[in-house]
N, C-alpha and C. Protein backbone atom coordinates (compact mmCIF):
# COMPACT_ATOMS: atom_id res chain seq x y z
N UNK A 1 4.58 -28.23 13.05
CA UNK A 1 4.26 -26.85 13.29
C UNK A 1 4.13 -26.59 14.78
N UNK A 2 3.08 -27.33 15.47
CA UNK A 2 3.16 -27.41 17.02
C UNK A 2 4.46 -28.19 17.46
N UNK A 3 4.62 -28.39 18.69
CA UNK A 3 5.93 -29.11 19.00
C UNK A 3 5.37 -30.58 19.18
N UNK A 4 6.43 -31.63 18.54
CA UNK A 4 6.14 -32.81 18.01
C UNK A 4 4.88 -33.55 19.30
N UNK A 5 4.21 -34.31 19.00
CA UNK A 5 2.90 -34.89 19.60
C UNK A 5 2.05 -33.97 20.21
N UNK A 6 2.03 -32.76 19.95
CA UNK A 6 0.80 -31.85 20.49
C UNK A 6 0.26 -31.47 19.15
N UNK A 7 -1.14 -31.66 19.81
CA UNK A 7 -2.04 -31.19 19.25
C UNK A 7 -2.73 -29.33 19.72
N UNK A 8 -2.54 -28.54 18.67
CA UNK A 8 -2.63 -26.89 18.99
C UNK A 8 -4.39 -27.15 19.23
N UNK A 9 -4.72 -26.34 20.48
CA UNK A 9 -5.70 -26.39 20.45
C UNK A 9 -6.37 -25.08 19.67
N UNK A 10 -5.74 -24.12 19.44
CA UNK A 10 -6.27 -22.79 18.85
C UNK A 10 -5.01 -21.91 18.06
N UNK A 11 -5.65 -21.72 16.80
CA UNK A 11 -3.89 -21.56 15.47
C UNK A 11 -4.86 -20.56 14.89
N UNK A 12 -4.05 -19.36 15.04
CA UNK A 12 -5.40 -17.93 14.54
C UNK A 12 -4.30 -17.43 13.13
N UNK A 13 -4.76 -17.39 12.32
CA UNK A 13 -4.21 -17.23 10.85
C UNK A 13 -4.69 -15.86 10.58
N UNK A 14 -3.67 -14.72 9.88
CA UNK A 14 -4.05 -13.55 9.56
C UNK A 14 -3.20 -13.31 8.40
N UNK A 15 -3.57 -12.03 7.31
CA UNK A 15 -3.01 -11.48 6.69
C UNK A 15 -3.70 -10.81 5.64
N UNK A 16 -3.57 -9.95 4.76
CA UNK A 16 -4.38 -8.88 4.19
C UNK A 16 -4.91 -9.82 2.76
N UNK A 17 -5.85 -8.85 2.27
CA UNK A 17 -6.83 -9.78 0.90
C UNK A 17 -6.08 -10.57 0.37
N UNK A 18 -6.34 -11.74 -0.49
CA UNK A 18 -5.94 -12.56 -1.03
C UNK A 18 -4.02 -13.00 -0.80
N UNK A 19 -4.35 -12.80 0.40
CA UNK A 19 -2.81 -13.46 1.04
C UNK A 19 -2.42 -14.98 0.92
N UNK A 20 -3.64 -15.49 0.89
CA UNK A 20 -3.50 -16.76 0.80
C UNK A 20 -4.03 -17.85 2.33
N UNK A 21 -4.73 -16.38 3.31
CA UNK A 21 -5.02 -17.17 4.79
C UNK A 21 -5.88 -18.99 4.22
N UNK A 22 -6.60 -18.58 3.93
CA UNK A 22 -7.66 -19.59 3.85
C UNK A 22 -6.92 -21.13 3.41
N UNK A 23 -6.11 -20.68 1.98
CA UNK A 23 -5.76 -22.00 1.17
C UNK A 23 -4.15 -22.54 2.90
N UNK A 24 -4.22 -21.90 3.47
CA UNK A 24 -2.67 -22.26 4.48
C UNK A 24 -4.02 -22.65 5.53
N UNK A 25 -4.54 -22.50 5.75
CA UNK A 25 -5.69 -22.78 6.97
C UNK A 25 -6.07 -24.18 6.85
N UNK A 26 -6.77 -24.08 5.60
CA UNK A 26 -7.10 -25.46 5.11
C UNK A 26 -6.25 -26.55 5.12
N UNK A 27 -5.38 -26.10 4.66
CA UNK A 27 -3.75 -27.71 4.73
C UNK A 27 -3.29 -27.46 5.92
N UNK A 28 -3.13 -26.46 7.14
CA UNK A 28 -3.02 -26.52 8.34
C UNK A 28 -4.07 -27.68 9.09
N UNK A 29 -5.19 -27.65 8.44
CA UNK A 29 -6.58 -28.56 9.23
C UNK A 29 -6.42 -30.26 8.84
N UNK A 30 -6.09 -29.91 7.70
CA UNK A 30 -5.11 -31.71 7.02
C UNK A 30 -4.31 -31.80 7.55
N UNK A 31 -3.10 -30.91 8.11
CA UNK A 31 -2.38 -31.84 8.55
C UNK A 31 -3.01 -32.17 10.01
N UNK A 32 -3.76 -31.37 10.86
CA UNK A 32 -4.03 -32.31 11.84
C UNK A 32 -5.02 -33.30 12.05
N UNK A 33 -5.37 -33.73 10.86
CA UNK A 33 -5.78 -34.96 10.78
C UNK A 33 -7.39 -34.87 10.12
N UNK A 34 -7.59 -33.14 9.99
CA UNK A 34 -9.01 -32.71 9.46
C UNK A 34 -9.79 -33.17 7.81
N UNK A 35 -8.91 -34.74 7.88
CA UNK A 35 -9.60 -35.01 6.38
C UNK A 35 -11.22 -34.34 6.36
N UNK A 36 -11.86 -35.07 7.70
CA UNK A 36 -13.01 -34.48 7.76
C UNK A 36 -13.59 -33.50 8.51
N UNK A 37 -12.72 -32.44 8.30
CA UNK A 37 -12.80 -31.10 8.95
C UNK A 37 -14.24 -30.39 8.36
N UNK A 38 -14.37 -29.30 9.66
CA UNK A 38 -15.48 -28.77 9.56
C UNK A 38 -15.21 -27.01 9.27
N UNK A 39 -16.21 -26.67 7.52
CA UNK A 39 -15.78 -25.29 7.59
C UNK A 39 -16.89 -24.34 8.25
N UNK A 40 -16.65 -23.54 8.96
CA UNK A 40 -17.44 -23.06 9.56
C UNK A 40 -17.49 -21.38 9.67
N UNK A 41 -18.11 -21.13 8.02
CA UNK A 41 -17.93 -19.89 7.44
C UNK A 41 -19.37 -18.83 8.05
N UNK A 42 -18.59 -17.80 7.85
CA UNK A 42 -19.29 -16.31 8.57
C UNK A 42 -19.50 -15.67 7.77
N UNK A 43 -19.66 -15.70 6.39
CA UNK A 43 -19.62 -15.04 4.74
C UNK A 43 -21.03 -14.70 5.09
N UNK A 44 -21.74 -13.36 4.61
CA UNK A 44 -23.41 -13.48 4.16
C UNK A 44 -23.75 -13.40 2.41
N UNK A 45 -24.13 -13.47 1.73
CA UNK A 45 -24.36 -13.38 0.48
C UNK A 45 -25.20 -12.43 0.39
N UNK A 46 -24.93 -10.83 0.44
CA UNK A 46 -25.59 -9.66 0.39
C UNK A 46 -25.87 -9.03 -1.12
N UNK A 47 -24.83 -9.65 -2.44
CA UNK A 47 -24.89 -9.45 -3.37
C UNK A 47 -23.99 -10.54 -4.12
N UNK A 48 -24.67 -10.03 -5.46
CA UNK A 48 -23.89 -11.51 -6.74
C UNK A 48 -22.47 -11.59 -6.38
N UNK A 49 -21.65 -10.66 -6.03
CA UNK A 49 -20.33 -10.74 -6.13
C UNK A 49 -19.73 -11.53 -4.76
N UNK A 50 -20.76 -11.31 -3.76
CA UNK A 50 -20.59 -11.95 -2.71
C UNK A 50 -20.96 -13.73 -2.90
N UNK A 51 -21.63 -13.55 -3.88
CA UNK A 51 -22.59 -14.96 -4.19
C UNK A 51 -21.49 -15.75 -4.74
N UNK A 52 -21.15 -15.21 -5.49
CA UNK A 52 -20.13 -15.92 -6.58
C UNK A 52 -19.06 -16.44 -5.70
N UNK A 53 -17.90 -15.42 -4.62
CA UNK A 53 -17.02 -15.79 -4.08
C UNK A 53 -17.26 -16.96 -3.23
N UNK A 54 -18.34 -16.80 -2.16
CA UNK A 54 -18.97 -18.05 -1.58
C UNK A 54 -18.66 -19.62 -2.56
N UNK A 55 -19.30 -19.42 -3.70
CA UNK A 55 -19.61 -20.12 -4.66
C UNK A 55 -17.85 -20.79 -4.86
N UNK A 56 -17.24 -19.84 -4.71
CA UNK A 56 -16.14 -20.31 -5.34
C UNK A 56 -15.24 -21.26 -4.11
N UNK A 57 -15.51 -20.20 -2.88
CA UNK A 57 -14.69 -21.08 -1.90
C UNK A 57 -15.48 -22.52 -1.44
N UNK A 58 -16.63 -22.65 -1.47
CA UNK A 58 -17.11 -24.16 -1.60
C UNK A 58 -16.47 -25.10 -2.74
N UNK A 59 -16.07 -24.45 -3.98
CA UNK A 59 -15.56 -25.31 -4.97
C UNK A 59 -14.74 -25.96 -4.67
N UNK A 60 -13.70 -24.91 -4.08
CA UNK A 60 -12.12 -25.09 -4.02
C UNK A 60 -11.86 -25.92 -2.89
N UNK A 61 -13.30 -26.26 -2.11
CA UNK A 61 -12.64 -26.99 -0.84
C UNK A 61 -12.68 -29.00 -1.49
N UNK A 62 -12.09 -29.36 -0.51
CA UNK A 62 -12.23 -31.13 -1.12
C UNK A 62 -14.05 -31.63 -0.43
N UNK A 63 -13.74 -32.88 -1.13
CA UNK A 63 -15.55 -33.04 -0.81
C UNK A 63 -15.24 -33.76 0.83
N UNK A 64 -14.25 -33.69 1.37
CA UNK A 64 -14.10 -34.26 3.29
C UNK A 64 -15.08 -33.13 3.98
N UNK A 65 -14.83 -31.72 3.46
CA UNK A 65 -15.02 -30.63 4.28
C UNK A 65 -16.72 -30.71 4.70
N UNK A 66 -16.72 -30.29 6.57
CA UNK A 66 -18.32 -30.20 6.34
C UNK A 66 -18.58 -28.66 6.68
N UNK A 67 -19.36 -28.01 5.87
CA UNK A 67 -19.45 -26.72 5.43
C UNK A 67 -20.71 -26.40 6.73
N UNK A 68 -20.88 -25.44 7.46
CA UNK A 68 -21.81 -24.64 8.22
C UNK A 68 -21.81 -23.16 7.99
N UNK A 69 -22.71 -22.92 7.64
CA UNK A 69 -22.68 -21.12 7.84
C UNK A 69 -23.19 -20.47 8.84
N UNK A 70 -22.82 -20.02 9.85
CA UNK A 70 -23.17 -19.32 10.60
C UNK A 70 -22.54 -17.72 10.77
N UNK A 71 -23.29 -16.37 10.26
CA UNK A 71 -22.80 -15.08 10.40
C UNK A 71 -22.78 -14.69 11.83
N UNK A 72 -23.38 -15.43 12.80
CA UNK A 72 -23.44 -14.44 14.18
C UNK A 72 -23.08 -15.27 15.16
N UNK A 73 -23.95 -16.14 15.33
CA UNK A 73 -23.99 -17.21 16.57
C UNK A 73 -22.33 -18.13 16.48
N UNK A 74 -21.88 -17.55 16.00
CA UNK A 74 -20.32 -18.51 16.35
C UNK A 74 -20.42 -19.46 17.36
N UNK A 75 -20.06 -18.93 18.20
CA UNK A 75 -19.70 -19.75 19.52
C UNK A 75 -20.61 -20.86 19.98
N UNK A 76 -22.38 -20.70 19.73
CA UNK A 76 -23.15 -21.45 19.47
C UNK A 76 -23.05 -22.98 19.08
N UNK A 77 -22.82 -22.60 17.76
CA UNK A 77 -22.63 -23.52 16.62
C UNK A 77 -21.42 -24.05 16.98
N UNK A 78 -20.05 -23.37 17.01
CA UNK A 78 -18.79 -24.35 17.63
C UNK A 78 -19.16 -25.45 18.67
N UNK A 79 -20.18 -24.76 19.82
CA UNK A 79 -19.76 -25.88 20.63
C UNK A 79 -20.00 -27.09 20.96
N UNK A 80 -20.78 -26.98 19.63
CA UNK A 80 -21.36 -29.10 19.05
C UNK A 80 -20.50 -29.22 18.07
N UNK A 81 -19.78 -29.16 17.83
CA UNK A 81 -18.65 -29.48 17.00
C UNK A 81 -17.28 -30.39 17.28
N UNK A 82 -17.20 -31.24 17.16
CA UNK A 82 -16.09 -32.31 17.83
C UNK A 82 -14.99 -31.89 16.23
N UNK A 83 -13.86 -32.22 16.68
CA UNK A 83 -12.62 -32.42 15.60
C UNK A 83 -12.36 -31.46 15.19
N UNK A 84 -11.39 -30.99 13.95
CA UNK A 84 -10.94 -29.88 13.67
C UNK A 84 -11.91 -28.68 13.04
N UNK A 85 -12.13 -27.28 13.80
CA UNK A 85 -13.16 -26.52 12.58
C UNK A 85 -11.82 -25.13 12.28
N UNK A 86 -12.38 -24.74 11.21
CA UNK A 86 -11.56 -23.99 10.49
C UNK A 86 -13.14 -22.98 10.02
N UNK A 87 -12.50 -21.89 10.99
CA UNK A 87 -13.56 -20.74 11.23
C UNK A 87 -13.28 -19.25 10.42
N UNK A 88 -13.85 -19.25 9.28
CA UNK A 88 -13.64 -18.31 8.16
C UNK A 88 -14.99 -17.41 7.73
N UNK A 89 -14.46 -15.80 8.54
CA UNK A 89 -13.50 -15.56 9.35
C UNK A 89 -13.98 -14.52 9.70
N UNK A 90 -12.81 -14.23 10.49
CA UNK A 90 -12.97 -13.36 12.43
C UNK A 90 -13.82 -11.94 11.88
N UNK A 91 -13.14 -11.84 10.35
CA UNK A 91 -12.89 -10.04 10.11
C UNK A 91 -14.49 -10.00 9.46
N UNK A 92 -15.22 -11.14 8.95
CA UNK A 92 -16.53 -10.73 8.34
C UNK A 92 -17.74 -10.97 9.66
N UNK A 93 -17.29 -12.03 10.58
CA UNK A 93 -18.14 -12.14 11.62
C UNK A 93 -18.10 -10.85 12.50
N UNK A 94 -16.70 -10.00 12.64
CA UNK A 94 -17.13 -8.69 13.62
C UNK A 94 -17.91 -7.91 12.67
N UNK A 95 -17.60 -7.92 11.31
CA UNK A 95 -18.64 -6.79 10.65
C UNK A 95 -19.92 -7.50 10.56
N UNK A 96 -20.38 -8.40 10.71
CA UNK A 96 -22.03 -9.04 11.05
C UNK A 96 -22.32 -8.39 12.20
N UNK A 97 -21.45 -8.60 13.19
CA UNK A 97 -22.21 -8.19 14.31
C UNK A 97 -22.23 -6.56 14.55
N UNK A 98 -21.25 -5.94 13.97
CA UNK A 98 -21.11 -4.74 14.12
C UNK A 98 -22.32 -3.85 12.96
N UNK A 99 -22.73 -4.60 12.01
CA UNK A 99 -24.24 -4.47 11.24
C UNK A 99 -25.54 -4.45 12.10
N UNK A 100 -25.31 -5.72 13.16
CA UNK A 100 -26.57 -6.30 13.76
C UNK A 100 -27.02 -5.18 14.57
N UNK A 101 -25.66 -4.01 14.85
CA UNK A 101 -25.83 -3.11 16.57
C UNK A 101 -25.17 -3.66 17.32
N UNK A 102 -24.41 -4.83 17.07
CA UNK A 102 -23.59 -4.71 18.62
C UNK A 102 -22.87 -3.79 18.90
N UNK A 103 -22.32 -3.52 20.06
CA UNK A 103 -21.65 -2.24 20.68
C UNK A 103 -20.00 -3.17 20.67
N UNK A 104 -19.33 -2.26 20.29
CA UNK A 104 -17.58 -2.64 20.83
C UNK A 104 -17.43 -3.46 21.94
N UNK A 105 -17.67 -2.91 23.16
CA UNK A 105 -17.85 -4.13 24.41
C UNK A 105 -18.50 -5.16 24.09
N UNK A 106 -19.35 -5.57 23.42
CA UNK A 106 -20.08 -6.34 23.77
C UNK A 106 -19.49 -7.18 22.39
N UNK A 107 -19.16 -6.81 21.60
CA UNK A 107 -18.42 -7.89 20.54
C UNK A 107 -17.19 -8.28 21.25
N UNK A 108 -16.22 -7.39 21.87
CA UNK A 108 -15.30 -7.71 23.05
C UNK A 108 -15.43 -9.10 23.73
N UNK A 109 -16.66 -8.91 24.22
CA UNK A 109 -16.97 -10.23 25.45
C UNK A 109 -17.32 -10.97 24.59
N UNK A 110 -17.71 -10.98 23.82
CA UNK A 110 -18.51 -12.23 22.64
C UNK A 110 -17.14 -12.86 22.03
N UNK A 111 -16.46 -12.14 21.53
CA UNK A 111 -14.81 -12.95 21.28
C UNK A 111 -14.19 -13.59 22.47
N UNK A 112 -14.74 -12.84 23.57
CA UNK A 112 -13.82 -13.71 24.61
C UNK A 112 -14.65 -14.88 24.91
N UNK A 113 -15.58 -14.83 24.77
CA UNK A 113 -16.76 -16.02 24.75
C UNK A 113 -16.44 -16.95 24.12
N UNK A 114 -15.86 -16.88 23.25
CA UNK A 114 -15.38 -17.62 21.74
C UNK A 114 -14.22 -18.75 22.37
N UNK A 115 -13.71 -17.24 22.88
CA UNK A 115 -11.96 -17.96 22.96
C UNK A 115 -11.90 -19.27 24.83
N UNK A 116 -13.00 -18.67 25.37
CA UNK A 116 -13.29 -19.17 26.72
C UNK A 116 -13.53 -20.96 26.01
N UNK A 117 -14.96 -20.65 25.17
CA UNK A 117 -15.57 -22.12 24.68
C UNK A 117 -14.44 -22.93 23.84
N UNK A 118 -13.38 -22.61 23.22
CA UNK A 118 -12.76 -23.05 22.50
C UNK A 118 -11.58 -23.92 23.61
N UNK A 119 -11.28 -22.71 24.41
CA UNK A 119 -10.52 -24.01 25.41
C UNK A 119 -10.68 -25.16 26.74
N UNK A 120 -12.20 -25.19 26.39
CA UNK A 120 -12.50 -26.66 26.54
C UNK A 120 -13.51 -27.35 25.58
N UNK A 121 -13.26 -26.86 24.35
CA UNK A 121 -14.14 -27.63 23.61
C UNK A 121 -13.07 -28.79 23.10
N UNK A 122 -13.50 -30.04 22.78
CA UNK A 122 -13.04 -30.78 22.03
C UNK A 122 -12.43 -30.99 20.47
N UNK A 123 -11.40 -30.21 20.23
CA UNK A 123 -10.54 -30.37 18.89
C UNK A 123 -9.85 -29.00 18.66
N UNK A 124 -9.28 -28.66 17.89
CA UNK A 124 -8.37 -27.69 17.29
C UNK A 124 -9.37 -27.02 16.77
N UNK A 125 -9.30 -25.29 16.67
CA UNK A 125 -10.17 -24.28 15.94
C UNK A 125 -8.94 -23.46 15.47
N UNK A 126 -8.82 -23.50 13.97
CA UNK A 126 -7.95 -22.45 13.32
C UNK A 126 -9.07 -21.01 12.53
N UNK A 127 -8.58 -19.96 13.44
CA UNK A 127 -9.40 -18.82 13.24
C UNK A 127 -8.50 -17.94 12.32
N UNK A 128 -9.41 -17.64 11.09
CA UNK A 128 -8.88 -17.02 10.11
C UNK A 128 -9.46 -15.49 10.41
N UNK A 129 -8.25 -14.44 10.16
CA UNK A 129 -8.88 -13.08 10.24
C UNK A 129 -7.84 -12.17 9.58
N UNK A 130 -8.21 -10.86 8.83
CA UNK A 130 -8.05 -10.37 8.09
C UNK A 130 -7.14 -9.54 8.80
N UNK A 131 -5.72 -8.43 8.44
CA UNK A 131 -5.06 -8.06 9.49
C UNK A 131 -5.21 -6.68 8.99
N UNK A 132 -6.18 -5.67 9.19
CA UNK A 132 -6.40 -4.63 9.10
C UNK A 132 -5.59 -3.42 9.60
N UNK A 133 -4.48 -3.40 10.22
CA UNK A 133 -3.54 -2.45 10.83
C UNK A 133 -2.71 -1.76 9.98
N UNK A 134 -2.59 -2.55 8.81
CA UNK A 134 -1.13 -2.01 8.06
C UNK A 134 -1.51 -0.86 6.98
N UNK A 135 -2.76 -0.39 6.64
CA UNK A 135 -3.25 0.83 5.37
C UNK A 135 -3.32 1.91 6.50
N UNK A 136 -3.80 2.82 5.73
CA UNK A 136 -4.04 4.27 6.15
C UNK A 136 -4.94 4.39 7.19
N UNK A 137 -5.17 5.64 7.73
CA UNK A 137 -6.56 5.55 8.79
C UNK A 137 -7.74 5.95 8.17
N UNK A 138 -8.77 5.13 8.04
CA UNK A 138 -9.58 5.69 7.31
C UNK A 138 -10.60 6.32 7.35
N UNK A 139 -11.02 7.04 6.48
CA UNK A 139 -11.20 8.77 6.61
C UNK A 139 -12.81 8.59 6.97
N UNK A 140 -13.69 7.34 7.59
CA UNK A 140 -14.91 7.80 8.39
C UNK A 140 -14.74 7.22 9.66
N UNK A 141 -16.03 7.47 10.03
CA UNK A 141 -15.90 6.61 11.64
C UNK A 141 -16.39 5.37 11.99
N UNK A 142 -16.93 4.88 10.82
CA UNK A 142 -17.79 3.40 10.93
C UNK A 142 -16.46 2.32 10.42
N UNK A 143 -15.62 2.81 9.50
CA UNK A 143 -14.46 2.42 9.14
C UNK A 143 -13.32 2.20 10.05
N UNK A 144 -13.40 3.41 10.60
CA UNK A 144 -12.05 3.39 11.69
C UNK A 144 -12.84 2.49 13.17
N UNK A 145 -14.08 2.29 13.57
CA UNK A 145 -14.67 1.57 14.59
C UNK A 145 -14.09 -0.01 13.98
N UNK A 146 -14.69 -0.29 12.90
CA UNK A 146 -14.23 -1.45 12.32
C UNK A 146 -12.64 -2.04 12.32
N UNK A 147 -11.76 -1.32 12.15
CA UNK A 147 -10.81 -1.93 11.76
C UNK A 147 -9.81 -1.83 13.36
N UNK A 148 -10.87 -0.51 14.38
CA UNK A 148 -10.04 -0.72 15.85
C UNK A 148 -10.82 -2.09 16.72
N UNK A 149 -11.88 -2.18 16.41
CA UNK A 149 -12.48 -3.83 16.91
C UNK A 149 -11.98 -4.74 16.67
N UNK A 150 -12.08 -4.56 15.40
CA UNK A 150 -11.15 -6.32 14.48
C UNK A 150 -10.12 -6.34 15.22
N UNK A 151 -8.97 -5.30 14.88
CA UNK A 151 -7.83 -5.37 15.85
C UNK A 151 -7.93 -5.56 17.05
N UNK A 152 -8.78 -5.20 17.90
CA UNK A 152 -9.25 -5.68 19.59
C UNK A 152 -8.99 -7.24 19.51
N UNK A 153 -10.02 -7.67 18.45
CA UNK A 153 -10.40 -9.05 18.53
C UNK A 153 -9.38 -10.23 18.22
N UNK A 154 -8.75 -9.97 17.50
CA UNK A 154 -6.91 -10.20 16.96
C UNK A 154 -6.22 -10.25 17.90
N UNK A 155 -6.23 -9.36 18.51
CA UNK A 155 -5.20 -9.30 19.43
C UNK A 155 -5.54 -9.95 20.63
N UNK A 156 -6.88 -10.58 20.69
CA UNK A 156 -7.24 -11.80 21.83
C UNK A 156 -6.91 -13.01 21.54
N UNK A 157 -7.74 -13.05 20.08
CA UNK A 157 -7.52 -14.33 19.71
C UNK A 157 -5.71 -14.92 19.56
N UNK A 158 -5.32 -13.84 18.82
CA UNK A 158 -3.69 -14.51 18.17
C UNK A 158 -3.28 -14.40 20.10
N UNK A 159 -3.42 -13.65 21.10
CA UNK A 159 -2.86 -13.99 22.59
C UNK A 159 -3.05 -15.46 23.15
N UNK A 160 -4.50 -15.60 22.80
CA UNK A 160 -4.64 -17.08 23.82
C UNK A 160 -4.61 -18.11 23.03
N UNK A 161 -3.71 -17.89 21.25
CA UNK A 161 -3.39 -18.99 20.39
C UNK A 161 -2.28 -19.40 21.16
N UNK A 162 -2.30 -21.19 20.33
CA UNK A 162 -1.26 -21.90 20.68
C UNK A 162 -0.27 -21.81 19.21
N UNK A 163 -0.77 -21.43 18.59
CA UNK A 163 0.11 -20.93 17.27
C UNK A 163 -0.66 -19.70 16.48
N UNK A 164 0.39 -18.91 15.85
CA UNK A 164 -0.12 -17.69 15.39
C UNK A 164 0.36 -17.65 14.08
N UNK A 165 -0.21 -17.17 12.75
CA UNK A 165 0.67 -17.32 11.26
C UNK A 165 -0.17 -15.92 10.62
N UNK A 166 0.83 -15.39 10.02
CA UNK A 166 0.79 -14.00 9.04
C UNK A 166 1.17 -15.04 7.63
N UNK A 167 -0.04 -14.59 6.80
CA UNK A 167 0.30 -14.98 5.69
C UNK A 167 0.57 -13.57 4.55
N UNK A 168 1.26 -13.47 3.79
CA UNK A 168 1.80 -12.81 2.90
C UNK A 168 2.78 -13.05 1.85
N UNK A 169 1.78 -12.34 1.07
CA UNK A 169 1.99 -13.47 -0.81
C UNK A 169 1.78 -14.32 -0.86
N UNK A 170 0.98 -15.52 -0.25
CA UNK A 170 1.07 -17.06 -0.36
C UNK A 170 2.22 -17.38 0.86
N UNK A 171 2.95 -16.56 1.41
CA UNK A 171 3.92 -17.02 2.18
C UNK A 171 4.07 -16.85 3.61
N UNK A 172 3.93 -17.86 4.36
CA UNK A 172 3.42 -17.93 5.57
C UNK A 172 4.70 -17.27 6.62
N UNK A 173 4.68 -16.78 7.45
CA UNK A 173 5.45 -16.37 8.60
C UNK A 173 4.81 -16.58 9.55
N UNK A 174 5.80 -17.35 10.75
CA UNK A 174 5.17 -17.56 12.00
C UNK A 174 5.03 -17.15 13.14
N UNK A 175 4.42 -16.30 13.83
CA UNK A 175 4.16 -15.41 15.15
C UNK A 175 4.60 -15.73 16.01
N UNK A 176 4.00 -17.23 16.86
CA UNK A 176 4.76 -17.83 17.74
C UNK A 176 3.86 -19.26 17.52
């Protein structure tokens, strides 16, 4: 996927609900060697339905994976992290912080914070995020703030990737 003996230091994965980002993320992290990869989910469990999905993506992972939850402090938590993490994902951590009160700028610099620590941290980070551009505009303003941030934040991360992938239907296409 990278060009033969490199190792990608940053592979930002996108594509709309049940595209399939996560299950291509995960065998992206095997193949670089993440038997014992680290998941390092941004999910909150605000209700059963939220409970359950959680529930489910712990199932589905193999027992190598080491699971962290962190909703806010990302960058924190990454940067004791050695080897591959597979960071799921971009699109529920801006709506944490965009819950908490952060302001647009300041989730801005906090992604670039992200993307700063990631290229000298030690191992590959494949950042999963949801690709919110392609529906309608939607008809409030907490909605349309949301989905022009995410896109801010996308459009940093998939820039200072060393690989970029749109997943759709289960079927991956590659950015660069």
């Amino acid at each position: 996927m990278s060009e033969p003996g490199l190792i990608p230091n940053l592979i930002y994965v996108t594509g709309g609900a049940r595209s399939g980002k996560s299950g291509f993320a995960e065998r992206r992290a095997a193949e670089l060697g993440g038997e014992r990869a680290t998941y390092l989910a941004t999910a909150q469990a605000f209700d059963a339905e939220m409970t359950e999905r959680i529930g489910r993506h712990r199932r589905e992972r193999s027992a190598g994976w080491y699971t962290l939850e962190e909703p806010l402090s990302v960058a924190s938590v990454l940067e004791n992290i050695e080897g591959v993490v597979l960071l799921d994902c971009l699109s529920l951590w801006v709506s944490n912080l965009m819950l908490r009160g952060d302001l647009d700028e300041d989730i801005l610099a906090t992604a670039d914070a992200l993307i700063e620590l990631q290229s000298r941290r030690g191992g590959p980070l494949i950042a999963v995020s949801n690709e919110v551009g392609f529906g309608i505009v939607p008809d409030n303003a907490l909605a349309r703030r949301y989905r022009d941030t995410l896109g801010w934040v996308n459009q940093r991360v998939a820039a200072a990737s060393d690989e970029a992938w749109m997943l759709v239907s289960g079927l991956s296409v590659r950015l660069k």
